[in-house]
Protein backbone atom coordinates (compact mmCIF):
# COMPACT_ATOMS: atom_id res chain seq x y z
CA UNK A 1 69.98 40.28 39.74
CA UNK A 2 66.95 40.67 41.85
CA UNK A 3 64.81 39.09 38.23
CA UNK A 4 66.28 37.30 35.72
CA UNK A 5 63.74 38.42 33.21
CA UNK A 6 67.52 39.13 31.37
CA UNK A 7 69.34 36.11 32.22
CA UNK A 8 69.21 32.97 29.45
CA UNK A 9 70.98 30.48 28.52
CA UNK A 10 71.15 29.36 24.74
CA UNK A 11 68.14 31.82 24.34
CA UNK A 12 65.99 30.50 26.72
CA UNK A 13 64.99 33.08 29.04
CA UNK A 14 65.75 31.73 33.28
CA UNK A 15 62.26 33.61 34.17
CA UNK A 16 59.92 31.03 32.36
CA UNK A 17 56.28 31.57 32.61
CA UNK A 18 54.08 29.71 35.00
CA UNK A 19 50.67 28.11 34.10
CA UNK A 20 51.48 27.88 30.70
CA UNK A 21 53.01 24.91 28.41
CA UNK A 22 55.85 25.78 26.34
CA UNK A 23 55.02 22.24 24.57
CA UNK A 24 51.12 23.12 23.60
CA UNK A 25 52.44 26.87 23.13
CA UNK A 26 54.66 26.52 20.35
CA UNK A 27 52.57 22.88 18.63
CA UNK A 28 55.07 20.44 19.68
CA UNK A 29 54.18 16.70 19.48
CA UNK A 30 56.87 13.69 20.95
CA UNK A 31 57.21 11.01 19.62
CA UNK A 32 58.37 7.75 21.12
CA UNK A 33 60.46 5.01 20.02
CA UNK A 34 58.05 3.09 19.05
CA UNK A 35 55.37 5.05 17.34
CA UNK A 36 52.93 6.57 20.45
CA UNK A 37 52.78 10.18 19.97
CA UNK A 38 52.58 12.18 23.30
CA UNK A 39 51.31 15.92 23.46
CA UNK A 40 54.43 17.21 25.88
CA UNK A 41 57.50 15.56 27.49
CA UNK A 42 56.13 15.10 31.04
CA UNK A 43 53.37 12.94 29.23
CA UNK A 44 55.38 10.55 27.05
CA UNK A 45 56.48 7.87 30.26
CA UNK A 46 54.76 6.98 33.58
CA UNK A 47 57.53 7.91 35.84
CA UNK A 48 58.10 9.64 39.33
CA UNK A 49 59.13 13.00 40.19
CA UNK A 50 60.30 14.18 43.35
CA UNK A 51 60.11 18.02 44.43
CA UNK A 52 60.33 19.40 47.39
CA UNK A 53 60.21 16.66 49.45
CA UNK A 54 57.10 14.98 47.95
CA UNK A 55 56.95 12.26 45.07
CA UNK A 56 54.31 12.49 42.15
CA UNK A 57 53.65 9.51 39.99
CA UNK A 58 52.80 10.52 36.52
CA UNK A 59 51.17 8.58 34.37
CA UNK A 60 51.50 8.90 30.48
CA UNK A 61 49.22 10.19 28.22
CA UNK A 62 49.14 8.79 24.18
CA UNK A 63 47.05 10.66 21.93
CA UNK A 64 47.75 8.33 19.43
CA UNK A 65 50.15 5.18 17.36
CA UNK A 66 51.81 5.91 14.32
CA UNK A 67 51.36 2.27 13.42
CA UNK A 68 47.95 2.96 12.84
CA UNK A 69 47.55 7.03 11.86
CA UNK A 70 49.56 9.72 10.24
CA UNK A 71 50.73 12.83 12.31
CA UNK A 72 48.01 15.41 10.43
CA UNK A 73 45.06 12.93 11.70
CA UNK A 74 46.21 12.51 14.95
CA UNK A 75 47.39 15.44 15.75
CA UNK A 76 43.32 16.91 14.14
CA UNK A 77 41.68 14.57 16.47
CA UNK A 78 38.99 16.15 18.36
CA UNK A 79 40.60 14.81 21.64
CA UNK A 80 43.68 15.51 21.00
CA UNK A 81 42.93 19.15 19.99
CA UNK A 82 40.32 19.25 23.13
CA UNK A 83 43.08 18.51 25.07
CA UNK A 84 45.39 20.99 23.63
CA UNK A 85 42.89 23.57 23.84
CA UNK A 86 42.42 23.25 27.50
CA UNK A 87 46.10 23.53 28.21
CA UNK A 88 46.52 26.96 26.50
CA UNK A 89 43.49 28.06 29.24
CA UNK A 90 45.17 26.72 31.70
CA UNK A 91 42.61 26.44 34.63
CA UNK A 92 44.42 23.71 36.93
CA UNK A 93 45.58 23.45 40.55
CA UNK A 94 48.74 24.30 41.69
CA UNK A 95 49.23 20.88 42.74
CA UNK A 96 53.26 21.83 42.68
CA UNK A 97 52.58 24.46 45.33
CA UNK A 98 50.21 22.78 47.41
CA UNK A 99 51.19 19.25 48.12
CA UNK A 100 48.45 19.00 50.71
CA UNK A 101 45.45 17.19 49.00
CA UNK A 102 44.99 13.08 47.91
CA UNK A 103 45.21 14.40 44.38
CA UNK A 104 48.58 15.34 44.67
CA UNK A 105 50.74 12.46 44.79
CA UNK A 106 49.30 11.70 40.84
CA UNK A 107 48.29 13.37 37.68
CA UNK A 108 45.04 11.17 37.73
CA UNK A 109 43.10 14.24 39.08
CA UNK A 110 43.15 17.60 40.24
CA UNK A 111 41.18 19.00 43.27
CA UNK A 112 39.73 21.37 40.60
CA UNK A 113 37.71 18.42 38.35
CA UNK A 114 40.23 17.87 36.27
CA UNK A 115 41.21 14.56 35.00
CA UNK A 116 44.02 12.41 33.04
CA UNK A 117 46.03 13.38 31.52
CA UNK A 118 44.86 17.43 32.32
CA UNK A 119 46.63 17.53 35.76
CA UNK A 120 49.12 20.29 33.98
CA UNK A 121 49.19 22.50 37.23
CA UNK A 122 51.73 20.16 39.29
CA UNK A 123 54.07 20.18 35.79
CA UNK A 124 57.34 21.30 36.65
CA UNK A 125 57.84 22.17 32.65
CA UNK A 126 54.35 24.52 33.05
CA UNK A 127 55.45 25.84 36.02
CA UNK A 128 59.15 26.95 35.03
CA UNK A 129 60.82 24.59 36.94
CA UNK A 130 62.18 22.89 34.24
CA UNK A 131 63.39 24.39 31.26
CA UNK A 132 64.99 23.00 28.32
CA UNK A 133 66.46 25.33 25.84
């Protein structure tokens, strides 16, 4: 039991990868109630998490409105696919293991450069804290 690279539940392997999106990995898009498409789930609401003691606001990120595009044009826009692309490198801070700097309590901004919405490294779903199956 000392890994639980053999442990899963409903298929989903217990030893999730770190610094990687499941979301971007395997071209998932979410889509909200009322038409705003959102690249992951962490993404799709502002809301708050709290971990380890700390609280991080997120903010949302939209790559696009139904309303106004189809799916195969948003999801081909050279943001959106920028966006994806830089995910799958995956060069962020470990804001979830670090805590210490201003950027931390947001996913405005990373101490790396980074900037909204490409905060990924303080994800709890890229960092295999959460898993759904």
């Amino acid at each position: 039991m000392d890994g639980l690279e053999n442990v899963s539940i409903m298929g989903a392997a217990l030893a999730a990868g770190v610094d990687e999106c499941r979301f971007i990995r395997e071209r998932c898009a979410f889509i909200r109630w009322d038409g705003q498409v959102a690249p992951c789930m962490a993404l799709m609401h502002d809301h708050a998490i709290h971990f380890r003691g700390g609280t991080r606001h997120n903010r949302r990120h939209i790559a696009g409105d139904l309303n106004q595009r189809g799916l195969p044009e948003i999801w081909n826009a050279p943001d959106y696919a920028a966006f994806r692309e830089k995910v799958v490198e995956f060069d962020f801070s470990p804001c979830h293991v670090c805590g210490g700097c201003e950027y931390s309590g947001d996913n405005r901004q990373d101490c790396g450069g980074n900037v909204h919405p490409a905060a990924c490294g303080g994800c709890l779903w890229a960092q295999g804290v959460i898993q759904c199956p």
